[in-house]
PDB file of N, CA and C in Angstrom:
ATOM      1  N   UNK A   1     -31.841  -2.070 110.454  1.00  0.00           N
ATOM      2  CA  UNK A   1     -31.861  -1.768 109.039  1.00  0.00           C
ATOM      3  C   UNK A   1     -30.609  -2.263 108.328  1.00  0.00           C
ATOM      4  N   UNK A   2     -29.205  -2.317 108.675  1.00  0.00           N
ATOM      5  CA  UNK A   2     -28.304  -2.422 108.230  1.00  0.00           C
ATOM      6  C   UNK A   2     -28.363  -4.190 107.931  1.00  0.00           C
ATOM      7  N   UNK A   3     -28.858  -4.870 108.655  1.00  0.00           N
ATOM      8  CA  UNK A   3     -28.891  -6.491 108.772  1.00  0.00           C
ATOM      9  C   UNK A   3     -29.273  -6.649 107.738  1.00  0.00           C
ATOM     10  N   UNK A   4     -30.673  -5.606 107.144  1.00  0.00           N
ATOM     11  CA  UNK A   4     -31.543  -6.090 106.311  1.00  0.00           C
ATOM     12  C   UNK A   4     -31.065  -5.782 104.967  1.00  0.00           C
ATOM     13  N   UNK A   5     -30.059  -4.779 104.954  1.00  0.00           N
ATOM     14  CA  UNK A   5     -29.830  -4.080 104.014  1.00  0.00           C
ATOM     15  C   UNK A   5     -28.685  -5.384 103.384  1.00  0.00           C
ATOM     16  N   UNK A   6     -27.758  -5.944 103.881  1.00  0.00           N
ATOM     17  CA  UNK A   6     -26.751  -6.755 103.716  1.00  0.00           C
ATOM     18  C   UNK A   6     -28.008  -8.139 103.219  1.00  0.00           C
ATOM     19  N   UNK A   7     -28.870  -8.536 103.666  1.00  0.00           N
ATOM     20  CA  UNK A   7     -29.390  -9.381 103.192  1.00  0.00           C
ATOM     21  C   UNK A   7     -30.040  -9.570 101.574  1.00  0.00           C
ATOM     22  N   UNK A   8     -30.297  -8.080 101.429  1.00  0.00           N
ATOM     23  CA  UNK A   8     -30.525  -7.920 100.283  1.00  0.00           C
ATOM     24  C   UNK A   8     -29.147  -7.581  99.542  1.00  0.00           C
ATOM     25  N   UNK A   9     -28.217  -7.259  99.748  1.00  0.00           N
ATOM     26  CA  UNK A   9     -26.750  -7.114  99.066  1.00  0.00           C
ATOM     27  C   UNK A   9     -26.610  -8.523  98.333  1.00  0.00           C
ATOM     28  N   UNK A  10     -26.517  -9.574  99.604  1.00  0.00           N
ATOM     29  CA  UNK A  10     -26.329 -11.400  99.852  1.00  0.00           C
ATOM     30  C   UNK A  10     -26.960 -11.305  98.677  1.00  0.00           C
ATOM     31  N   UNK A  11     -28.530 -11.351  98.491  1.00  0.00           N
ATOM     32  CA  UNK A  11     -29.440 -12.206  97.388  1.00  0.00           C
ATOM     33  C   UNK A  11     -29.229 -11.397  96.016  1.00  0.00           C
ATOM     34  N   UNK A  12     -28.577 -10.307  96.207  1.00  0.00           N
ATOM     35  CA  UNK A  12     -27.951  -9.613  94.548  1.00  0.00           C
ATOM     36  C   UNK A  12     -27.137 -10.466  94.313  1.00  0.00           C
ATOM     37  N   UNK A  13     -26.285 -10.551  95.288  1.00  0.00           N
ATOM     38  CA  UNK A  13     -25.354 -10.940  94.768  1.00  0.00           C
ATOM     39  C   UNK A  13     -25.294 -12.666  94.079  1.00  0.00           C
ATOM     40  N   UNK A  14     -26.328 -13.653  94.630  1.00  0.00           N
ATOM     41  CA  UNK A  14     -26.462 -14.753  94.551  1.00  0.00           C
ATOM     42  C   UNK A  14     -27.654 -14.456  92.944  1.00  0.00           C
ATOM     43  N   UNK A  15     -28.203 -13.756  92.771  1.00  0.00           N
ATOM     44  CA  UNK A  15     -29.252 -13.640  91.781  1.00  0.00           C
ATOM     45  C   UNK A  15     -27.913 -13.250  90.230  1.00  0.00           C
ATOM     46  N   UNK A  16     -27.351 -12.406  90.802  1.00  0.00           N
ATOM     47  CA  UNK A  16     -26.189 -12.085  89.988  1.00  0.00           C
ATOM     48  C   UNK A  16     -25.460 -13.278  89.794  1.00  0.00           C
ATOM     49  N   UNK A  17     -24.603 -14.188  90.011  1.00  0.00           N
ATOM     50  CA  UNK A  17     -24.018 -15.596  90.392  1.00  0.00           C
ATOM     51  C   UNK A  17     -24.903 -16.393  89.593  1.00  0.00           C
ATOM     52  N   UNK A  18     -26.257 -16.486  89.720  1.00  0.00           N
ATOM     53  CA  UNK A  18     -27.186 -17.174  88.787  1.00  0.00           C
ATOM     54  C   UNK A  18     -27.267 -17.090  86.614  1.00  0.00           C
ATOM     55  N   UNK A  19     -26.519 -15.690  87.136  1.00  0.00           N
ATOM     56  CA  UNK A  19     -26.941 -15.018  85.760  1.00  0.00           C
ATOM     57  C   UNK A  19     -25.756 -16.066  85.171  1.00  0.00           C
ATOM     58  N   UNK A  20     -24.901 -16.075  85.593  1.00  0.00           N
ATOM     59  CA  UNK A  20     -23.447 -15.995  85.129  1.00  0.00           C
ATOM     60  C   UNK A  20     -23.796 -17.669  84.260  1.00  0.00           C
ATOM     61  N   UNK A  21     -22.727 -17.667  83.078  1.00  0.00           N
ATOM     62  CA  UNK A  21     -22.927 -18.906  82.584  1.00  0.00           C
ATOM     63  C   UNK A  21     -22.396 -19.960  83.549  1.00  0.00           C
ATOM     64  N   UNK A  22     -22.985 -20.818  83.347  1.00  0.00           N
ATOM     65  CA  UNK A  22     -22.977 -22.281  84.626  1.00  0.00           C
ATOM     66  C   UNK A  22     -21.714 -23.019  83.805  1.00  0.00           C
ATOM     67  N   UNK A  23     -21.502 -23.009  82.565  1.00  0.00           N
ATOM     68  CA  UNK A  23     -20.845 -24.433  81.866  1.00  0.00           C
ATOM     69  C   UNK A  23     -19.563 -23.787  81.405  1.00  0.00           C
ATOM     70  N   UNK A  24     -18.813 -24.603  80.773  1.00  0.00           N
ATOM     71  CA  UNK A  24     -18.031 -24.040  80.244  1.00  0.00           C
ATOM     72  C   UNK A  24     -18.068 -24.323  78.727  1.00  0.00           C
ATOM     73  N   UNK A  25     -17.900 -23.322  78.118  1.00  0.00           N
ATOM     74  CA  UNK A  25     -17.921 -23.203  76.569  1.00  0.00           C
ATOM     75  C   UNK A  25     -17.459 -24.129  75.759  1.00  0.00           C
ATOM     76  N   UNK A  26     -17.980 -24.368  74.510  1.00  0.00           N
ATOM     77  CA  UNK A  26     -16.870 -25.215  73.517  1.00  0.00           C
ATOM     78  C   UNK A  26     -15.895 -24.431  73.019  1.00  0.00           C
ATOM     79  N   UNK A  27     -15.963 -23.591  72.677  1.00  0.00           N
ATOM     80  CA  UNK A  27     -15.226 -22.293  72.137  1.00  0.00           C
ATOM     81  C   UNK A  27     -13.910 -22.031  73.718  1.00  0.00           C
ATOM     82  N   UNK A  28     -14.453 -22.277  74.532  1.00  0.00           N
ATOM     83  CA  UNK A  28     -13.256 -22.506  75.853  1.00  0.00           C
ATOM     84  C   UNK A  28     -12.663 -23.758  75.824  1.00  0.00           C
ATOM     85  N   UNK A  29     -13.002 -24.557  75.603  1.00  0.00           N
ATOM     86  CA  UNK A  29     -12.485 -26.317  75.403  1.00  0.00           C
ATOM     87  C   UNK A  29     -11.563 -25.927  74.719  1.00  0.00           C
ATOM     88  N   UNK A  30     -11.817 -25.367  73.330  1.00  0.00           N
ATOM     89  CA  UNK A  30     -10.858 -25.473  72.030  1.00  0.00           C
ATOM     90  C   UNK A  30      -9.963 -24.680  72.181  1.00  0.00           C
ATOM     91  N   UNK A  31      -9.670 -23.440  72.927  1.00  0.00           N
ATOM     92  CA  UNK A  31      -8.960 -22.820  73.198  1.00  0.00           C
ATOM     93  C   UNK A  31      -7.575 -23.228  74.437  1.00  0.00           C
ATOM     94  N   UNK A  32      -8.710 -23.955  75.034  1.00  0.00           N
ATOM     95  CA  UNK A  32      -7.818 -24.635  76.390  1.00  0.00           C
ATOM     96  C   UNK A  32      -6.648 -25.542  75.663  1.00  0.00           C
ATOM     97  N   UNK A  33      -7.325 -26.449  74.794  1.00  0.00           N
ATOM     98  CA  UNK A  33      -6.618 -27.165  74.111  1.00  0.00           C
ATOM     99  C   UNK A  33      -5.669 -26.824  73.155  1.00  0.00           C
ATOM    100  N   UNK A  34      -5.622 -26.006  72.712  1.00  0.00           N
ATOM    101  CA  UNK A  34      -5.193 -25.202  71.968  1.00  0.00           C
ATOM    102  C   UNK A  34      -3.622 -24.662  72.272  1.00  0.00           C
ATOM    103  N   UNK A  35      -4.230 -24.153  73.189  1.00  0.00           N
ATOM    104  CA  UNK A  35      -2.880 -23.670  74.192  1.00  0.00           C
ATOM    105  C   UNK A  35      -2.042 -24.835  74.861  1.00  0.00           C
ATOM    106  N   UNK A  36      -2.755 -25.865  75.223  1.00  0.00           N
ATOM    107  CA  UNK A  36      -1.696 -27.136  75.554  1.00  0.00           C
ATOM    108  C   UNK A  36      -0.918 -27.491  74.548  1.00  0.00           C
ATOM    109  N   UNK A  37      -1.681 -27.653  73.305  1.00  0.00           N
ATOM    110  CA  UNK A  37      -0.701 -28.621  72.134  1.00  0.00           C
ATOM    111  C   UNK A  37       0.436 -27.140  71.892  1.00  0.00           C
ATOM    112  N   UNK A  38      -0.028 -25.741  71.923  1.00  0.00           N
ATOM    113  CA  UNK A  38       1.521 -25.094  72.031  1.00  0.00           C
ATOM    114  C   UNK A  38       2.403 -25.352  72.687  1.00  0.00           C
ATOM    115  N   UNK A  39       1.777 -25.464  74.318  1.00  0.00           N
ATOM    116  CA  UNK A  39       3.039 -25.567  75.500  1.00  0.00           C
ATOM    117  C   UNK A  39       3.911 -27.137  74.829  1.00  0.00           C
ATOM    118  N   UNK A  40       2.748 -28.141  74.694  1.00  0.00           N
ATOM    119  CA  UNK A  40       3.612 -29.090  74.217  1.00  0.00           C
ATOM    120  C   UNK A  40       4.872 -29.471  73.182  1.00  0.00           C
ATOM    121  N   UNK A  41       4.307 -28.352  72.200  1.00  0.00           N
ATOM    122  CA  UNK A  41       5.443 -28.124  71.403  1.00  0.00           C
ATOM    123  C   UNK A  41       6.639 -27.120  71.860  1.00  0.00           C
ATOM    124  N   UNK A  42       6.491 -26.085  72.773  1.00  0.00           N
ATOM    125  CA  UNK A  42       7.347 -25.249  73.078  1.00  0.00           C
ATOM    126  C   UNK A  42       8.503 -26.290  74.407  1.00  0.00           C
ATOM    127  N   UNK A  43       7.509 -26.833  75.366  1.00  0.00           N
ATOM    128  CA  UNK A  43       8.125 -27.523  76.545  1.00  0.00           C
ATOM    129  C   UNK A  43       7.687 -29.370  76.361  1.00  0.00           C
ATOM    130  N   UNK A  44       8.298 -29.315  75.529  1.00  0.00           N
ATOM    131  CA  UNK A  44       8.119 -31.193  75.269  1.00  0.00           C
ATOM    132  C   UNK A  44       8.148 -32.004  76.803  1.00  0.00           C
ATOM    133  N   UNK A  45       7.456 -33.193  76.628  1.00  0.00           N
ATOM    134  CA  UNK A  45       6.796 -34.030  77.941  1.00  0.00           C
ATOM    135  C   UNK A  45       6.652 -35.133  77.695  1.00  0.00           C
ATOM    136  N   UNK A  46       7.060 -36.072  78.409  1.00  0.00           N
ATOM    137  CA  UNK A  46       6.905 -37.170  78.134  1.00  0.00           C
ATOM    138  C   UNK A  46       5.236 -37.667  78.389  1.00  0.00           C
ATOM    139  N   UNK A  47       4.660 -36.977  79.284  1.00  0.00           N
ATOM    140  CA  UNK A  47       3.225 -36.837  80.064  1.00  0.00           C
ATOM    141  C   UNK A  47       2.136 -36.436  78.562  1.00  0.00           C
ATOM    142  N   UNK A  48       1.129 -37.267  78.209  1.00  0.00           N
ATOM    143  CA  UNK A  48       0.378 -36.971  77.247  1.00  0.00           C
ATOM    144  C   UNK A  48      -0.191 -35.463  77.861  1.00  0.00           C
ATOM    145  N   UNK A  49      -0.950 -34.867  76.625  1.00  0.00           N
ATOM    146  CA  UNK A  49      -1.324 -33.256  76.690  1.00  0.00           C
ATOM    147  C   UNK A  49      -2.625 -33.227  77.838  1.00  0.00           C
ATOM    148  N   UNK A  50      -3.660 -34.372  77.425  1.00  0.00           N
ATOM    149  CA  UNK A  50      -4.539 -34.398  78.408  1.00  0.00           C
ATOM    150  C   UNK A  50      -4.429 -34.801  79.768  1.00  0.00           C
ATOM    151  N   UNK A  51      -3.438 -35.564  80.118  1.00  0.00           N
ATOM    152  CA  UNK A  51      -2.407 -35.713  82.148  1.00  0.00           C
ATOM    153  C   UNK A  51      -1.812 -34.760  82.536  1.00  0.00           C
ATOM    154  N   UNK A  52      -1.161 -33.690  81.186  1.00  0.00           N
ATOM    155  CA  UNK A  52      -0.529 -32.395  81.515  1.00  0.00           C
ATOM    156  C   UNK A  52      -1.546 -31.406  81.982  1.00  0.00           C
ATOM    157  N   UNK A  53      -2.796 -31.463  81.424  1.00  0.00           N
ATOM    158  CA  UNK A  53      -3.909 -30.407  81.623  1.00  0.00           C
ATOM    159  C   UNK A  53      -3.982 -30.891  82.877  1.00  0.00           C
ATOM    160  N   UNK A  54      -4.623 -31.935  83.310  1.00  0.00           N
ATOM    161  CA  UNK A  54      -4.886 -32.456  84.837  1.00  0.00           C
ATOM    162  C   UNK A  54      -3.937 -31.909  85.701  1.00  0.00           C
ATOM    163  N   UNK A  55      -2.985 -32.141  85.216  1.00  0.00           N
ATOM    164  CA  UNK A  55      -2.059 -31.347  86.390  1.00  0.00           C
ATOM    165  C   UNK A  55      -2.432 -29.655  86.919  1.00  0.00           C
ATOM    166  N   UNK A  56      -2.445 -29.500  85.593  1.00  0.00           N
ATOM    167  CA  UNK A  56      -2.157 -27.541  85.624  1.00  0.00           C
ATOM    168  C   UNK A  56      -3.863 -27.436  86.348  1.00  0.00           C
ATOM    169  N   UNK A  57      -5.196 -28.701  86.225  1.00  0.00           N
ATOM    170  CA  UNK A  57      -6.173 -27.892  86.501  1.00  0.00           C
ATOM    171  C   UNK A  57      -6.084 -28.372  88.239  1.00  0.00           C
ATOM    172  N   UNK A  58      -4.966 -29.169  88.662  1.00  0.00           N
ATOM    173  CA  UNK A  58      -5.003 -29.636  90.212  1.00  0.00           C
ATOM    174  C   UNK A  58      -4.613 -28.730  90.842  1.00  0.00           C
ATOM    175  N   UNK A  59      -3.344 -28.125  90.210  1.00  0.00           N
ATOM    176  CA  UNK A  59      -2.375 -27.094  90.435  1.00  0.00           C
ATOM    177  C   UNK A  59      -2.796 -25.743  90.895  1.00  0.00           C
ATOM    178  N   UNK A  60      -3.998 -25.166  89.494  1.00  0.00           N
ATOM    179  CA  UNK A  60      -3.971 -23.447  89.463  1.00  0.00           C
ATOM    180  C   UNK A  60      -5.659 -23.760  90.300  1.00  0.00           C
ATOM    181  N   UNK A  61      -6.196 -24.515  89.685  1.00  0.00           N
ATOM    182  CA  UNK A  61      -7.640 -24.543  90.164  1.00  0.00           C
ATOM    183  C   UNK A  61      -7.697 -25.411  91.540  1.00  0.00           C
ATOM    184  N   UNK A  62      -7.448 -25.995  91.990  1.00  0.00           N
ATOM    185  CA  UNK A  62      -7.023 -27.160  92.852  1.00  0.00           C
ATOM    186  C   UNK A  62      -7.932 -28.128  92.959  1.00  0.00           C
ATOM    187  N   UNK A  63      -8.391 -28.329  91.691  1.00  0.00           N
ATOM    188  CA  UNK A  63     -10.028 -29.641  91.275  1.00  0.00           C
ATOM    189  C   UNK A  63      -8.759 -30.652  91.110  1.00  0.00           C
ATOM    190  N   UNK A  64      -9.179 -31.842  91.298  1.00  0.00           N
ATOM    191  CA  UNK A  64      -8.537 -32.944  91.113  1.00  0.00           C
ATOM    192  C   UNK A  64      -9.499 -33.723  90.121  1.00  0.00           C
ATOM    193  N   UNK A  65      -9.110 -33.799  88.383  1.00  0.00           N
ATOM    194  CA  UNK A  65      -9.837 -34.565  87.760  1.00  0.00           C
ATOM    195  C   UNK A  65      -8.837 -35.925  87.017  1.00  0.00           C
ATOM    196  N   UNK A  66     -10.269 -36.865  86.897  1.00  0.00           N
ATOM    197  CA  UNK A  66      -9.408 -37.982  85.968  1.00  0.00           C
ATOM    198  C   UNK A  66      -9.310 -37.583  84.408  1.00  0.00           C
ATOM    199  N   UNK A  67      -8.595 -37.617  83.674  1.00  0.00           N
ATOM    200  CA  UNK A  67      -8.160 -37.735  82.756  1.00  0.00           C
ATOM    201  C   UNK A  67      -8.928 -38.897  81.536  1.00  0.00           C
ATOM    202  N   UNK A  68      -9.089 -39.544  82.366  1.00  0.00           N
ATOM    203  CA  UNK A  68     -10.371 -40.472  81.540  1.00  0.00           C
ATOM    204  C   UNK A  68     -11.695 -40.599  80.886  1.00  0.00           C
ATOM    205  N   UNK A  69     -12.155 -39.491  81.774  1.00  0.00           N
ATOM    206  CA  UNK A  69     -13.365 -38.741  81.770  1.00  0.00           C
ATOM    207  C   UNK A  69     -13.516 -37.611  81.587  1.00  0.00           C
ATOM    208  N   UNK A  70     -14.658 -37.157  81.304  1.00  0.00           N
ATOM    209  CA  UNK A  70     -15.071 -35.646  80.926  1.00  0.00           C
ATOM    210  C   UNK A  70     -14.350 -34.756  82.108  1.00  0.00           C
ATOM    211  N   UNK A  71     -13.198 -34.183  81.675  1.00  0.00           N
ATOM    212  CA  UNK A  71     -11.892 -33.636  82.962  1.00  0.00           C
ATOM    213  C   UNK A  71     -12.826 -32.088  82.583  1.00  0.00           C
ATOM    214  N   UNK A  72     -13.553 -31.505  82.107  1.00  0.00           N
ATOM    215  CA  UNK A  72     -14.447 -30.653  82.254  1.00  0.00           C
ATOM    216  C   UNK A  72     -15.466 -30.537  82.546  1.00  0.00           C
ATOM    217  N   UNK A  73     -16.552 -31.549  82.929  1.00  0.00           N
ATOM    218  CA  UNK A  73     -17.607 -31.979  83.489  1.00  0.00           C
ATOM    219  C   UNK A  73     -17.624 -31.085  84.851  1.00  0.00           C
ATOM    220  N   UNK A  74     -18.904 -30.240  84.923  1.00  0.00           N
ATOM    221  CA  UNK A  74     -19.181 -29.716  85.948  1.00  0.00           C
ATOM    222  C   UNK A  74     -18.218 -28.136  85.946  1.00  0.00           C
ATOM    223  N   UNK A  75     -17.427 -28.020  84.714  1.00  0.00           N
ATOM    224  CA  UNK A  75     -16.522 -26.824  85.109  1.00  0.00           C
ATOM    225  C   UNK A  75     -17.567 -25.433  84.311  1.00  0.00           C
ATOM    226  N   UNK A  76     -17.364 -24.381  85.655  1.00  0.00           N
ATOM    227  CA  UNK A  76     -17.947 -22.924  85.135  1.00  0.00           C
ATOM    228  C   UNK A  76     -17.160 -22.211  84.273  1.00  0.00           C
ATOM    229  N   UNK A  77     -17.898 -21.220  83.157  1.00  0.00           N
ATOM    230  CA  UNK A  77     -17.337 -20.896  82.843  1.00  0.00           C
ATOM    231  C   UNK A  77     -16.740 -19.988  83.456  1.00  0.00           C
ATOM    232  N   UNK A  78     -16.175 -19.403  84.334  1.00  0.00           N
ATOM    233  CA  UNK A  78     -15.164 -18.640  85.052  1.00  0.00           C
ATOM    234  C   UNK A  78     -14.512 -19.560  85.391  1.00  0.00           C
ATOM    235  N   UNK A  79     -13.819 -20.778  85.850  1.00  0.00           N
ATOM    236  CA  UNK A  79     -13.036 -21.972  86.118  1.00  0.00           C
ATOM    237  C   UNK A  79     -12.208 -21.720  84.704  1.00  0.00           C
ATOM    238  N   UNK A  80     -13.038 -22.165  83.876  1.00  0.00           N
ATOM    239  CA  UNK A  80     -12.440 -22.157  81.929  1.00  0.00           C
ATOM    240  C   UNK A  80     -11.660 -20.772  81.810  1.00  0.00           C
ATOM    241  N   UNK A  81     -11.733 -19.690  81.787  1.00  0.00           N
ATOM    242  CA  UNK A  81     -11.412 -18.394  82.044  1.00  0.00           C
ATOM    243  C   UNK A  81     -10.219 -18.647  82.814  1.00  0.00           C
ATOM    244  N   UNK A  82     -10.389 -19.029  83.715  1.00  0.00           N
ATOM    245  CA  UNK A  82      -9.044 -18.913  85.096  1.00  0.00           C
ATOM    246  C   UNK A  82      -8.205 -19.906  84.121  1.00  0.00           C
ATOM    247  N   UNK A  83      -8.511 -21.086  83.932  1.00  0.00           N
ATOM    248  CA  UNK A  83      -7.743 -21.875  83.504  1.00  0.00           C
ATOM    249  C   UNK A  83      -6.880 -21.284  82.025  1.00  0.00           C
ATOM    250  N   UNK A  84      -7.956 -20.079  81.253  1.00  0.00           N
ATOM    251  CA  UNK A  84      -7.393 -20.401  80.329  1.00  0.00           C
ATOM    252  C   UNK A  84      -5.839 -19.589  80.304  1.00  0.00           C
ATOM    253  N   UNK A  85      -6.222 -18.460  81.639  1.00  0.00           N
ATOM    254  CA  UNK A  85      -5.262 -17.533  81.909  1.00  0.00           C
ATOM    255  C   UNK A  85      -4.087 -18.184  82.463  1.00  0.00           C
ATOM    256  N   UNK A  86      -3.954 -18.990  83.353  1.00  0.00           N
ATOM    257  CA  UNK A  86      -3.240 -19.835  83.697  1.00  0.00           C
ATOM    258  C   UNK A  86      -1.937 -20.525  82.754  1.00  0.00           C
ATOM    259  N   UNK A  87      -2.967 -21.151  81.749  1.00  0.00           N
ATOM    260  CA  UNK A  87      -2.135 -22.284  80.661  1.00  0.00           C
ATOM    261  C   UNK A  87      -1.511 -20.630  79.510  1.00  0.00           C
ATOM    262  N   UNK A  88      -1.941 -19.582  79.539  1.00  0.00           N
ATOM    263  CA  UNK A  88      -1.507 -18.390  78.946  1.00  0.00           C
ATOM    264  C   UNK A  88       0.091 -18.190  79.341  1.00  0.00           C
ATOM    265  N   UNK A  89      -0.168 -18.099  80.781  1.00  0.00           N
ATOM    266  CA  UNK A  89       1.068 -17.669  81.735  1.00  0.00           C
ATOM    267  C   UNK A  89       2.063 -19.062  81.366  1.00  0.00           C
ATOM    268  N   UNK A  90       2.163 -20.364  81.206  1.00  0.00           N
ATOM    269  CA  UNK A  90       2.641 -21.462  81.242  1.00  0.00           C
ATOM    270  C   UNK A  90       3.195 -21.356  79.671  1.00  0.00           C
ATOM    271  N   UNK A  91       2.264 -20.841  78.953  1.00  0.00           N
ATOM    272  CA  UNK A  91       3.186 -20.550  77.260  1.00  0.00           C
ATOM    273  C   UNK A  91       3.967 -19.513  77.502  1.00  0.00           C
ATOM    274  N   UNK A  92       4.101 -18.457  78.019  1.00  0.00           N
ATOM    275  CA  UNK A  92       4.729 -17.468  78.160  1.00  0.00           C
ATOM    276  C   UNK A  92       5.871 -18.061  78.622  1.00  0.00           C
ATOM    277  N   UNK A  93       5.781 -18.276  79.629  1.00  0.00           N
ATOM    278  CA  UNK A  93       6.923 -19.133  80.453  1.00  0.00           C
ATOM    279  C   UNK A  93       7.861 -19.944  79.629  1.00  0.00           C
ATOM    280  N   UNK A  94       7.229 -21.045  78.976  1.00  0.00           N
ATOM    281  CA  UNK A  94       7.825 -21.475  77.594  1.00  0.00           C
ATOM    282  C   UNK A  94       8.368 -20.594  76.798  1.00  0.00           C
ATOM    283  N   UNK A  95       8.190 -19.531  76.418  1.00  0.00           N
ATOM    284  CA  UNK A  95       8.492 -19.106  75.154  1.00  0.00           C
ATOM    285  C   UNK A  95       9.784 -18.220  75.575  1.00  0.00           C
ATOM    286  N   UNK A  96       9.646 -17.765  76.761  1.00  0.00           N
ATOM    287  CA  UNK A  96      10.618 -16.926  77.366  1.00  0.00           C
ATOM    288  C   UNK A  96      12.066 -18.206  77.373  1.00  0.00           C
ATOM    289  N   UNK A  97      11.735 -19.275  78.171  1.00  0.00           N
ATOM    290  CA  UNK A  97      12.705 -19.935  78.105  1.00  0.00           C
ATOM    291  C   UNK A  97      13.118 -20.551  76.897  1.00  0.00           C
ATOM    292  N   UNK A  98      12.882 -20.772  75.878  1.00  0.00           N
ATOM    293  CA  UNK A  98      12.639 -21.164  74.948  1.00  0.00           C
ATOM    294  C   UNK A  98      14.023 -20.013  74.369  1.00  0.00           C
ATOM    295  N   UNK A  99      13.555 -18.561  73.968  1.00  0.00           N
ATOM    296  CA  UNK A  99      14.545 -17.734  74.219  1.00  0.00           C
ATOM    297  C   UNK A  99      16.010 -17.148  75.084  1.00  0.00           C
ATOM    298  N   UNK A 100      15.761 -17.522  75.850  1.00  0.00           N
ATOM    299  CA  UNK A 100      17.035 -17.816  76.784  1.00  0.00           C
ATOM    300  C   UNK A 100      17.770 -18.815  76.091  1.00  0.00           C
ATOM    301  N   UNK A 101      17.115 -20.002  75.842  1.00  0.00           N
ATOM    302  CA  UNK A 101      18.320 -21.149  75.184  1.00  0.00           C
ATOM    303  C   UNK A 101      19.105 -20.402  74.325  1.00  0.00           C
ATOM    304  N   UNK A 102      18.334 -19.713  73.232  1.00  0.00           N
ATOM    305  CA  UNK A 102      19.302 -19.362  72.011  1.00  0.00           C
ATOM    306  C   UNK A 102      20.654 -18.678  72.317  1.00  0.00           C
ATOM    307  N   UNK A 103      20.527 -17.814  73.587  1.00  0.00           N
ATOM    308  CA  UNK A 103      21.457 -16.641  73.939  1.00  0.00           C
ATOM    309  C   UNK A 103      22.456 -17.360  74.376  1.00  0.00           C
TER     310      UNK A 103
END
């Protein structure tokens, strides 16, 4: 009974997983972006904003995308989410140091 019972746990849980949105939002794009052109202004780069994203999505997510191409293609929206928390923590980071200079 217990085998069977976990099997049906498994297919909740995969039926659940189904529900979930597959893509990632435009309303997440714009936000993602959003938050880069801050960091960019807070932590200047010689690295354009869209090679900087590539990085942070090799980095926190560990997807390796080109920059040339749809660098969101294929991303869930929970990926977009993680990411957006991520590039959150990376302005913070900025802004903190950013503050330190003045002192």
């Amino acid at each position: 009974m217990a085998a069977s019972a976990t099997k049906k746990q498994i297919q909740a849980i995969i039926a659940a997983d189904e529900q979930v949105k597959v893509f990632i939002s435009e309303a997440q794009i714009k936000k993602i972006f959003g938050l880069m052109y801050e960091l960019a202004a807070l932590s200047p780069s010689e690295a354009k904003v869209k090679d900087r994203l590539c990085g942070i999505i090799q980095k926190e997510l560990g997807i390796e995308v080109n920059p040339r191409t749809d660098i969101f293609k294929g991303f869930s929206e929970r990926q977009g989410a993680k990411l957006i928390d991520a590039i959150k923590r990376y302005v913070r980071q900025a802004k903190r140091m950013d503050v330190s200079k003045l002192k």
